[in-house]
N, C-alpha and C. Protein backbone atom coordinates (compact mmCIF):
# COMPACT_ATOMS: atom_id res chain seq x y z
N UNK A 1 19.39 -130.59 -18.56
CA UNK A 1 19.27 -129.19 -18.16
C UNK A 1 20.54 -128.44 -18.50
N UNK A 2 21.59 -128.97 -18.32
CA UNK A 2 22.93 -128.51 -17.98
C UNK A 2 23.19 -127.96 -19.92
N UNK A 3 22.59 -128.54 -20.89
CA UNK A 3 22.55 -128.54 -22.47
C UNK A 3 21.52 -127.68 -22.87
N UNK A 4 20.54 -127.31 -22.18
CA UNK A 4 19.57 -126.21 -22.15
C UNK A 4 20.24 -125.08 -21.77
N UNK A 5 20.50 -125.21 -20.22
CA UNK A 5 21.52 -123.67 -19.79
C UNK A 5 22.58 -123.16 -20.99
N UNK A 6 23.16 -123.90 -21.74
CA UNK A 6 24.43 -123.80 -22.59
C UNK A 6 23.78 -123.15 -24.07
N UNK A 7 22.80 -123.78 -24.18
CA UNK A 7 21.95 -123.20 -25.61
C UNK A 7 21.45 -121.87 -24.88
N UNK A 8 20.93 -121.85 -23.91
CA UNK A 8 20.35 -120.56 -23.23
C UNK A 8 21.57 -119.27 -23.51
N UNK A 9 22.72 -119.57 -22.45
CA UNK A 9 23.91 -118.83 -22.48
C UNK A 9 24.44 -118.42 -24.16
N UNK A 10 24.19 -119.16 -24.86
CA UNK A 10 25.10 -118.85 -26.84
C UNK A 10 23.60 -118.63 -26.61
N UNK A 11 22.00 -118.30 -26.64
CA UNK A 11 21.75 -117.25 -26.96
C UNK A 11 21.68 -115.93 -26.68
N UNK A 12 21.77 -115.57 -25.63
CA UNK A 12 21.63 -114.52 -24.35
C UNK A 12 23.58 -113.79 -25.31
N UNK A 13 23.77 -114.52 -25.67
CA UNK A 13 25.42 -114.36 -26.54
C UNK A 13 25.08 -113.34 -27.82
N UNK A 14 23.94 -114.22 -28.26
CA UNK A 14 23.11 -113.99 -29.49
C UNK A 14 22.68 -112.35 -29.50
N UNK A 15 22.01 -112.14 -28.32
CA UNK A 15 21.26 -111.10 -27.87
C UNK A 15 22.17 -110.03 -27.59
N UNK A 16 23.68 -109.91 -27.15
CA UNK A 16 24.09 -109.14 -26.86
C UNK A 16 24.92 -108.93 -28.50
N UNK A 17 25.09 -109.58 -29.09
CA UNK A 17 25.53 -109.34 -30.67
C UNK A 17 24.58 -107.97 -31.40
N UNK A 18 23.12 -108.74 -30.84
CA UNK A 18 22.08 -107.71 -31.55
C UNK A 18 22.34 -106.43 -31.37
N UNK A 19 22.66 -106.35 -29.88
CA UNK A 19 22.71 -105.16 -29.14
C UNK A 19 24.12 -104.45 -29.70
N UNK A 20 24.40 -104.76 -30.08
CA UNK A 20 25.85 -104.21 -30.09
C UNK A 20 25.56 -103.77 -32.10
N UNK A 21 25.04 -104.77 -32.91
CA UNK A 21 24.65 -104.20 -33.90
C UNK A 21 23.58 -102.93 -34.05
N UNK A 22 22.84 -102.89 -32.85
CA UNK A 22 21.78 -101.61 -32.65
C UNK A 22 22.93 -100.86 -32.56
N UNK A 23 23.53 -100.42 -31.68
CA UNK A 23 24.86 -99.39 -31.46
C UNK A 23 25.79 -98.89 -32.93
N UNK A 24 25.99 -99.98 -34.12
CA UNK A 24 26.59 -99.65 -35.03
C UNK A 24 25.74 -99.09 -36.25
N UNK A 25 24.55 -99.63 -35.97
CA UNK A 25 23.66 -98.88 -36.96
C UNK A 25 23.52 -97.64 -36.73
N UNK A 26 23.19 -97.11 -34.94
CA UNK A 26 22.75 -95.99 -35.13
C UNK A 26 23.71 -95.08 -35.37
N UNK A 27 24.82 -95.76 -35.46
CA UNK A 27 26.94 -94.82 -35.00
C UNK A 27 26.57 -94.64 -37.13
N UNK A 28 26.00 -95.82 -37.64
CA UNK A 28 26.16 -95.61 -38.82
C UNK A 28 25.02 -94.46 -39.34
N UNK A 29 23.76 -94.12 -38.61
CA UNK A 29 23.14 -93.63 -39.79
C UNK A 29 23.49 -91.98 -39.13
N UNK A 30 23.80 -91.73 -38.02
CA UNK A 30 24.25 -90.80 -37.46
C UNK A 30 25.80 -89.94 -38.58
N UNK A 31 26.40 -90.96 -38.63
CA UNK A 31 28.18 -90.64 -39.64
C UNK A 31 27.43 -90.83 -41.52
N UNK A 32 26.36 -90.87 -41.69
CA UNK A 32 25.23 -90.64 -43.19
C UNK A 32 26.09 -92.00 -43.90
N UNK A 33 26.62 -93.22 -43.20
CA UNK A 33 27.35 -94.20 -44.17
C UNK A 33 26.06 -95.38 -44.63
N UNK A 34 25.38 -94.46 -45.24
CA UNK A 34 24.27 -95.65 -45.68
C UNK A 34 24.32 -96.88 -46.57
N UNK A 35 25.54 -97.36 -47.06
CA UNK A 35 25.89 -98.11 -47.01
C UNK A 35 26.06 -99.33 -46.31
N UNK A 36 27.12 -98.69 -45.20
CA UNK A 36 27.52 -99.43 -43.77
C UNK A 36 26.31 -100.02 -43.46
N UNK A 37 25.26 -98.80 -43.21
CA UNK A 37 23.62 -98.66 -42.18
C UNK A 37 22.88 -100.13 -43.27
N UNK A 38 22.95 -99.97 -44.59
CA UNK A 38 22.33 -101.40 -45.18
C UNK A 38 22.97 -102.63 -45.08
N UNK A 39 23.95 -103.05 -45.09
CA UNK A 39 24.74 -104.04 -44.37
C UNK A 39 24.38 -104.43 -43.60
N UNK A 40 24.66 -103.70 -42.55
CA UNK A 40 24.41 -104.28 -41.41
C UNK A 40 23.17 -104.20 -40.55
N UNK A 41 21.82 -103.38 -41.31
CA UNK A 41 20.45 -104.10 -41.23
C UNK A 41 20.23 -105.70 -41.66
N UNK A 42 21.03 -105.97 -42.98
CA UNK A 42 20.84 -107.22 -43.45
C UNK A 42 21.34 -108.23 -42.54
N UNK A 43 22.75 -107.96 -41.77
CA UNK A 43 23.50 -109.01 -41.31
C UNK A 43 22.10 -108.70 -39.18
N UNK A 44 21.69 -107.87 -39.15
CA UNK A 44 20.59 -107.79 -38.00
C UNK A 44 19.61 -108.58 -38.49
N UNK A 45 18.56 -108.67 -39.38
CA UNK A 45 18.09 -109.72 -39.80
C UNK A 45 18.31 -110.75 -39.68
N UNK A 46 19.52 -111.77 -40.54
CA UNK A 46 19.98 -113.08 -40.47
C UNK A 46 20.15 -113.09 -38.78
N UNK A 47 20.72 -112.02 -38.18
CA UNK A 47 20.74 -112.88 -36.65
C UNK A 47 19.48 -113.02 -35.85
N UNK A 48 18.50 -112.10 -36.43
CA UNK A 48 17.02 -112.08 -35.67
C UNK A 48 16.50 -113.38 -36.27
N UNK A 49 16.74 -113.31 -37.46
CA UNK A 49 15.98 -115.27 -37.98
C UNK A 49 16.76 -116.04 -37.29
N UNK A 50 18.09 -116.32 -36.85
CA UNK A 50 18.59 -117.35 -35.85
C UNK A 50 18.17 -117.58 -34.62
N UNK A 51 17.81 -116.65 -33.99
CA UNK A 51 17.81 -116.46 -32.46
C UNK A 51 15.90 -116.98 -32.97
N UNK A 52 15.05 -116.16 -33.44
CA UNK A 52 13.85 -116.82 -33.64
C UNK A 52 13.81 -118.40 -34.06
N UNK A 53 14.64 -119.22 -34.76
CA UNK A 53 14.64 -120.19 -34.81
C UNK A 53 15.00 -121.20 -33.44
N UNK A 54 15.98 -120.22 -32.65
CA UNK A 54 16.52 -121.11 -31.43
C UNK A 54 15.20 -120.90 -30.61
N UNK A 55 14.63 -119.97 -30.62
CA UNK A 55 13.49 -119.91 -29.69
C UNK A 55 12.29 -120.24 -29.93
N UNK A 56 12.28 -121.03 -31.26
CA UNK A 56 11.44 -122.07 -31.40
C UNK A 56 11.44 -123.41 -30.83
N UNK A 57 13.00 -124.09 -30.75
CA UNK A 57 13.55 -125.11 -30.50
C UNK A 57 13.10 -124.79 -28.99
N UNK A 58 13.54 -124.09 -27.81
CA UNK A 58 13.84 -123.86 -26.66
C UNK A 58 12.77 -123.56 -25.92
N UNK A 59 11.68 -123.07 -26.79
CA UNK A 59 10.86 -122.21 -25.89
C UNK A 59 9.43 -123.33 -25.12
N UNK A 60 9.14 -124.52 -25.27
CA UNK A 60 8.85 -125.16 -24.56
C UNK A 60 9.47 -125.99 -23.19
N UNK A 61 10.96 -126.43 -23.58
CA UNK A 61 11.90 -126.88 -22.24
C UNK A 61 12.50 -125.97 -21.42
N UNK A 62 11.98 -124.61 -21.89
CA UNK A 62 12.79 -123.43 -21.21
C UNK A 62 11.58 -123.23 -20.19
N UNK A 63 10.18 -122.95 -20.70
CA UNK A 63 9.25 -122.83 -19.97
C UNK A 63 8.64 -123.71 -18.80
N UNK A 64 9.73 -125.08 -19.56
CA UNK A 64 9.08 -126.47 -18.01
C UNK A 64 10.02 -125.85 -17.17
N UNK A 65 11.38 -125.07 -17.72
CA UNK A 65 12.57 -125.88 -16.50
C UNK A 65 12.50 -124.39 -15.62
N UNK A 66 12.31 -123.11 -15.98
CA UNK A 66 12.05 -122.58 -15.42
C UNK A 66 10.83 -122.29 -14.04
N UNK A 67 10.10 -123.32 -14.58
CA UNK A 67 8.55 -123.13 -13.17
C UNK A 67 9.41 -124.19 -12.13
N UNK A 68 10.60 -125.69 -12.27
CA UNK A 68 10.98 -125.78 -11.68
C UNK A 68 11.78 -125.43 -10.70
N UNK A 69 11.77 -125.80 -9.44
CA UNK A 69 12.96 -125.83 -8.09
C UNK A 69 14.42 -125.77 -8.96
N UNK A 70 14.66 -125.29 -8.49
CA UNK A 70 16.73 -125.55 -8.56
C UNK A 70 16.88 -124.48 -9.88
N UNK A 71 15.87 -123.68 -10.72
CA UNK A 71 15.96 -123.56 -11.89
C UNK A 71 16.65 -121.41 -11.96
N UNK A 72 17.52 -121.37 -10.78
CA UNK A 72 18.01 -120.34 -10.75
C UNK A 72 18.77 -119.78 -12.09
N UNK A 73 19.82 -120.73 -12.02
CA UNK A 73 20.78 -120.03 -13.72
C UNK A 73 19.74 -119.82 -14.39
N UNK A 74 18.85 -120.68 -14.75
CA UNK A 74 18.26 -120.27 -16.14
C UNK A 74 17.01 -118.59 -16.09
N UNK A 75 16.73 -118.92 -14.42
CA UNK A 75 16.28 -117.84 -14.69
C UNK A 75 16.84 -116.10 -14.87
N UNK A 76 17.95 -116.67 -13.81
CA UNK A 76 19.24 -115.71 -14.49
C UNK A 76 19.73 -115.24 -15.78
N UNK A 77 19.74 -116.32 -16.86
CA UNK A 77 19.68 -115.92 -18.21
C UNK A 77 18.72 -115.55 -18.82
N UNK A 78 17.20 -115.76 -18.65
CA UNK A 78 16.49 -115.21 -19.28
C UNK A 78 16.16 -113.96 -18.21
N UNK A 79 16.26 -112.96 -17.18
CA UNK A 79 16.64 -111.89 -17.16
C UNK A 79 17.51 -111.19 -17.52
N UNK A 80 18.86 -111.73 -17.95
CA UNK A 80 19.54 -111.33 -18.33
C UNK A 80 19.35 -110.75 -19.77
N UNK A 81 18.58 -111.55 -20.38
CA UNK A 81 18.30 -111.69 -21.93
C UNK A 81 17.52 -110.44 -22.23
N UNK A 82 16.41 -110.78 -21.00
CA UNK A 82 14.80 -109.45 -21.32
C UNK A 82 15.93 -108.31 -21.09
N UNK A 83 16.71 -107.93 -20.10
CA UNK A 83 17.51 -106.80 -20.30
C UNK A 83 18.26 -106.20 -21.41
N UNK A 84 18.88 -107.01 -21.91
CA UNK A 84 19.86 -106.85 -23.09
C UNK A 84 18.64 -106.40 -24.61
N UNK A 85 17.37 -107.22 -24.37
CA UNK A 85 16.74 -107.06 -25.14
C UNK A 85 15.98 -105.72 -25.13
N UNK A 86 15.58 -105.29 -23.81
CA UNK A 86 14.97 -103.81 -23.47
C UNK A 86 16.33 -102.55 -24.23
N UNK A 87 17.74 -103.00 -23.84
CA UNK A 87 18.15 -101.92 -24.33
C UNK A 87 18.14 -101.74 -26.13
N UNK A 88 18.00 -103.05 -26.44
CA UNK A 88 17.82 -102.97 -27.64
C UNK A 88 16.86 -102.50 -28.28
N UNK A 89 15.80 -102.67 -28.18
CA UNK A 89 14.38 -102.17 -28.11
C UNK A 89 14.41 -100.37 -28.32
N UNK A 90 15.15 -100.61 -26.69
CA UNK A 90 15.06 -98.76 -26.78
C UNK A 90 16.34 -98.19 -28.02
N UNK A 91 17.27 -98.40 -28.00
CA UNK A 91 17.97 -98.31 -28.99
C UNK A 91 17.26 -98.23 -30.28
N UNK A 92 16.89 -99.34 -30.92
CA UNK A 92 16.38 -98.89 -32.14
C UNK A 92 15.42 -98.15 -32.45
N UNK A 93 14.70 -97.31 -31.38
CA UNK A 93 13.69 -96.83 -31.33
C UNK A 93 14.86 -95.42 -31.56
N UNK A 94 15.55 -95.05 -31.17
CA UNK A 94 16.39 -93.84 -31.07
C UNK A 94 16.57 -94.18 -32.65
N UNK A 95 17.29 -95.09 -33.05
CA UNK A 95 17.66 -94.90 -34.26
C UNK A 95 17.07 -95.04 -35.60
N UNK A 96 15.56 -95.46 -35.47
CA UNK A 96 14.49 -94.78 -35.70
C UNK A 96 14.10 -93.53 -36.35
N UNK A 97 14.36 -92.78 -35.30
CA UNK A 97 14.13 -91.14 -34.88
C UNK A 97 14.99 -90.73 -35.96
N UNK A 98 16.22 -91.09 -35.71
CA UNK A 98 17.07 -90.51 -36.29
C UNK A 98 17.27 -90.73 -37.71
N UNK A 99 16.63 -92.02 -38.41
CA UNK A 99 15.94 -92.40 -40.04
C UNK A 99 15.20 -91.37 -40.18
N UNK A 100 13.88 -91.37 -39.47
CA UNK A 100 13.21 -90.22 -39.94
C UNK A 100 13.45 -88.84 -40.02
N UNK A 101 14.23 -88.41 -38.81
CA UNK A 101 14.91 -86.61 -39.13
C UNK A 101 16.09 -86.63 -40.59
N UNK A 102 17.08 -87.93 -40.66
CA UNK A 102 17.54 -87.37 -41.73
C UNK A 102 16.56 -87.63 -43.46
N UNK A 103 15.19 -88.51 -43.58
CA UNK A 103 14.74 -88.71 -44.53
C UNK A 103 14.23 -87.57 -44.64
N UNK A 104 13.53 -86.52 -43.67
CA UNK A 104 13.16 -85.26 -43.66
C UNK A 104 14.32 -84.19 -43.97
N UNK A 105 15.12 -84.30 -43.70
CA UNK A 105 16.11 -83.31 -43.81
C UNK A 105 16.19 -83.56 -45.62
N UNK A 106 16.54 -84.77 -45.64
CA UNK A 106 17.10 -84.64 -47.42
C UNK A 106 15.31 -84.24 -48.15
N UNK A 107 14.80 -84.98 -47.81
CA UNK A 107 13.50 -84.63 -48.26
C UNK A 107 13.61 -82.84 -48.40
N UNK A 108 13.54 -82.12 -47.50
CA UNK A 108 13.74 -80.68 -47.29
C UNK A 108 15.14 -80.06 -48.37
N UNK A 109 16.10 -80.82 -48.49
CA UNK A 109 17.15 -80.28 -49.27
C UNK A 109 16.95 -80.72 -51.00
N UNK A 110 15.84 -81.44 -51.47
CA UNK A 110 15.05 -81.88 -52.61
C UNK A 110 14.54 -80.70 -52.64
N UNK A 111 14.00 -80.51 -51.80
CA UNK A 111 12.60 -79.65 -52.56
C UNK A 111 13.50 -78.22 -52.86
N UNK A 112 14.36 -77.42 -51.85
CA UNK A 112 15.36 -76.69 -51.75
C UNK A 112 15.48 -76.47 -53.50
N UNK A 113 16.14 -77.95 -53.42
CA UNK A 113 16.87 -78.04 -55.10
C UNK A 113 16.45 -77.61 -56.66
N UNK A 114 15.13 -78.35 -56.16
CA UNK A 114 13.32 -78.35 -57.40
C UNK A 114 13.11 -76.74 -57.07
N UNK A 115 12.71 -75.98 -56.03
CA UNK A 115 13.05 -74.39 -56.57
C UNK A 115 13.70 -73.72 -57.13
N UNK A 116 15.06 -74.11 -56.48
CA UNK A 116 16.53 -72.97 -57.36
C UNK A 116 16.58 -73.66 -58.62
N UNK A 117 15.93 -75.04 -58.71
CA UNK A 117 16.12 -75.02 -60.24
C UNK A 117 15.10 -74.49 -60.88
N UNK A 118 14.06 -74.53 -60.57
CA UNK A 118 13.05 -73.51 -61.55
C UNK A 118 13.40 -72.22 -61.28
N UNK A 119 13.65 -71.65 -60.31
CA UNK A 119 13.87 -70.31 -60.37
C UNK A 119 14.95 -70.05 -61.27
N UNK A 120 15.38 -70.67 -61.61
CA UNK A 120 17.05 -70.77 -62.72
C UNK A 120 16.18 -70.74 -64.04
N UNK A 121 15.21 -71.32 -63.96
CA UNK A 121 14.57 -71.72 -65.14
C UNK A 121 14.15 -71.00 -65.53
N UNK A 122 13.19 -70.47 -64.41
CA UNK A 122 11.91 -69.04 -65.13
C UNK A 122 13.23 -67.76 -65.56
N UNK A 123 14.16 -67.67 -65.02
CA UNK A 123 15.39 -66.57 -65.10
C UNK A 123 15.77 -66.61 -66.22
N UNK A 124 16.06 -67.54 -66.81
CA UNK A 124 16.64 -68.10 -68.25
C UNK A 124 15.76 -67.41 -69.08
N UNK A 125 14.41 -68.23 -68.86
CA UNK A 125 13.60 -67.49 -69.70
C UNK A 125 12.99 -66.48 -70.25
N UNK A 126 13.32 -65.38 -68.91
CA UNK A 126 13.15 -63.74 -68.80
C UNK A 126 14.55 -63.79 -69.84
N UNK A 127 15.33 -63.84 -69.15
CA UNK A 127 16.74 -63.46 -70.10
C UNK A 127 15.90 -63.70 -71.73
N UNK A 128 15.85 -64.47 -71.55
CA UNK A 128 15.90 -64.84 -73.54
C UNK A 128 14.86 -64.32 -74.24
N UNK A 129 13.57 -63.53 -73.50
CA UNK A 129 12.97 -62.91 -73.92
C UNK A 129 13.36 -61.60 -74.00
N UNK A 130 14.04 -61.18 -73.13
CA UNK A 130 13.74 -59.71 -73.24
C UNK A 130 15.75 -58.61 -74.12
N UNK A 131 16.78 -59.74 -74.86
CA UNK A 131 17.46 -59.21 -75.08
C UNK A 131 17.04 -59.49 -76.36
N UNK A 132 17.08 -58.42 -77.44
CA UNK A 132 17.83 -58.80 -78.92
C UNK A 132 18.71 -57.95 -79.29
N UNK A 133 19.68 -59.01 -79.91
CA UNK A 133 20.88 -58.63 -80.40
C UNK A 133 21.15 -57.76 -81.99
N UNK A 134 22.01 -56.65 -81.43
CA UNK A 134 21.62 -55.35 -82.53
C UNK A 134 23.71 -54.97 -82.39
N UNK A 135 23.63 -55.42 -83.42
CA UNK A 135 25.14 -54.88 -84.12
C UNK A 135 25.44 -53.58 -84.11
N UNK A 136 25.99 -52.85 -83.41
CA UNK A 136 26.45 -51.24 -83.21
C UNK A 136 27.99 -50.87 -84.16
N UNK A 137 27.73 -50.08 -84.96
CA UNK A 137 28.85 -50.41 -85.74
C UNK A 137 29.52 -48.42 -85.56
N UNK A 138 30.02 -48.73 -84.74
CA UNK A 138 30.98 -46.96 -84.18
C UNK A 138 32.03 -46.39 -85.19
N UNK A 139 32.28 -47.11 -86.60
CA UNK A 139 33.06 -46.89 -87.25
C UNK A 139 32.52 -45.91 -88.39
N UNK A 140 31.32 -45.66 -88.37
CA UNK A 140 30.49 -44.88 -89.13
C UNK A 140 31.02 -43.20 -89.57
């Protein structure tokens, strides 16, 4: 049990890593470092495949030792865990939101762009129709 609690605790470890990467993503897509923001989706991934792998390993001896007597810590850590995990949850849901208002925003500053450039365009083209060039010679 005492080697279960310890794998339990380095993951509940695990979980607050996540959480703390939800916080830098959204600090990242908020400051437009989309860069940063792809990084460290990738390095959120590799830790979501770890923690899913530990909770493959765990998730049958976690479920005996918890219906047992005496099995307080552990249930302590896995509340602890569903918490850390709720804020995470809600977190990425904010930062979310905030993918989609700025894909809309640039989306909106595209299209912005695709007008003033045709309107540049059709302008050009008035211009070049309507001057011809006529040599004035005042020395006459």
């Amino acid at each position: 049990m005492d080697d279960l609690a310890q794998r339990m605790s380095e993951e509940l470890l695990r979980y607050r890593e996540l959480l703390a990467l939800s916080y830098d993503l959204k600090r990242a897509i908020e400051e437009g470092q989309i860069e940063k923001f792809l990084a460290l989706i990738d390095h959120k991934q590799a830790l979501i495949d770890g923690i899913r792998d530990t909770e493959e390993e765990l998730g049958p001896a976690r479920g005996h030792l918890v219906g047992e007597i005496g099995s307080e810590l552990m249930k302590h850590l896995m509340s602890e865990a569903a918490a850390v995990l709720e804020k995470t949850i809600s977190l990425d849901k904010e930062t979310e939101r905030l993918v989609e208002m700025k894909m809309g925003g640039i989306a909106d500053e595209l299209k912005q762009l695709r007008e003033a450039r045709d309107r540049k365009a059709a302008y050009q083209r008035t211009l070049a129709g309507s001057y011809q060039s006529r040599f004035i010679d005042s020395a006459k």
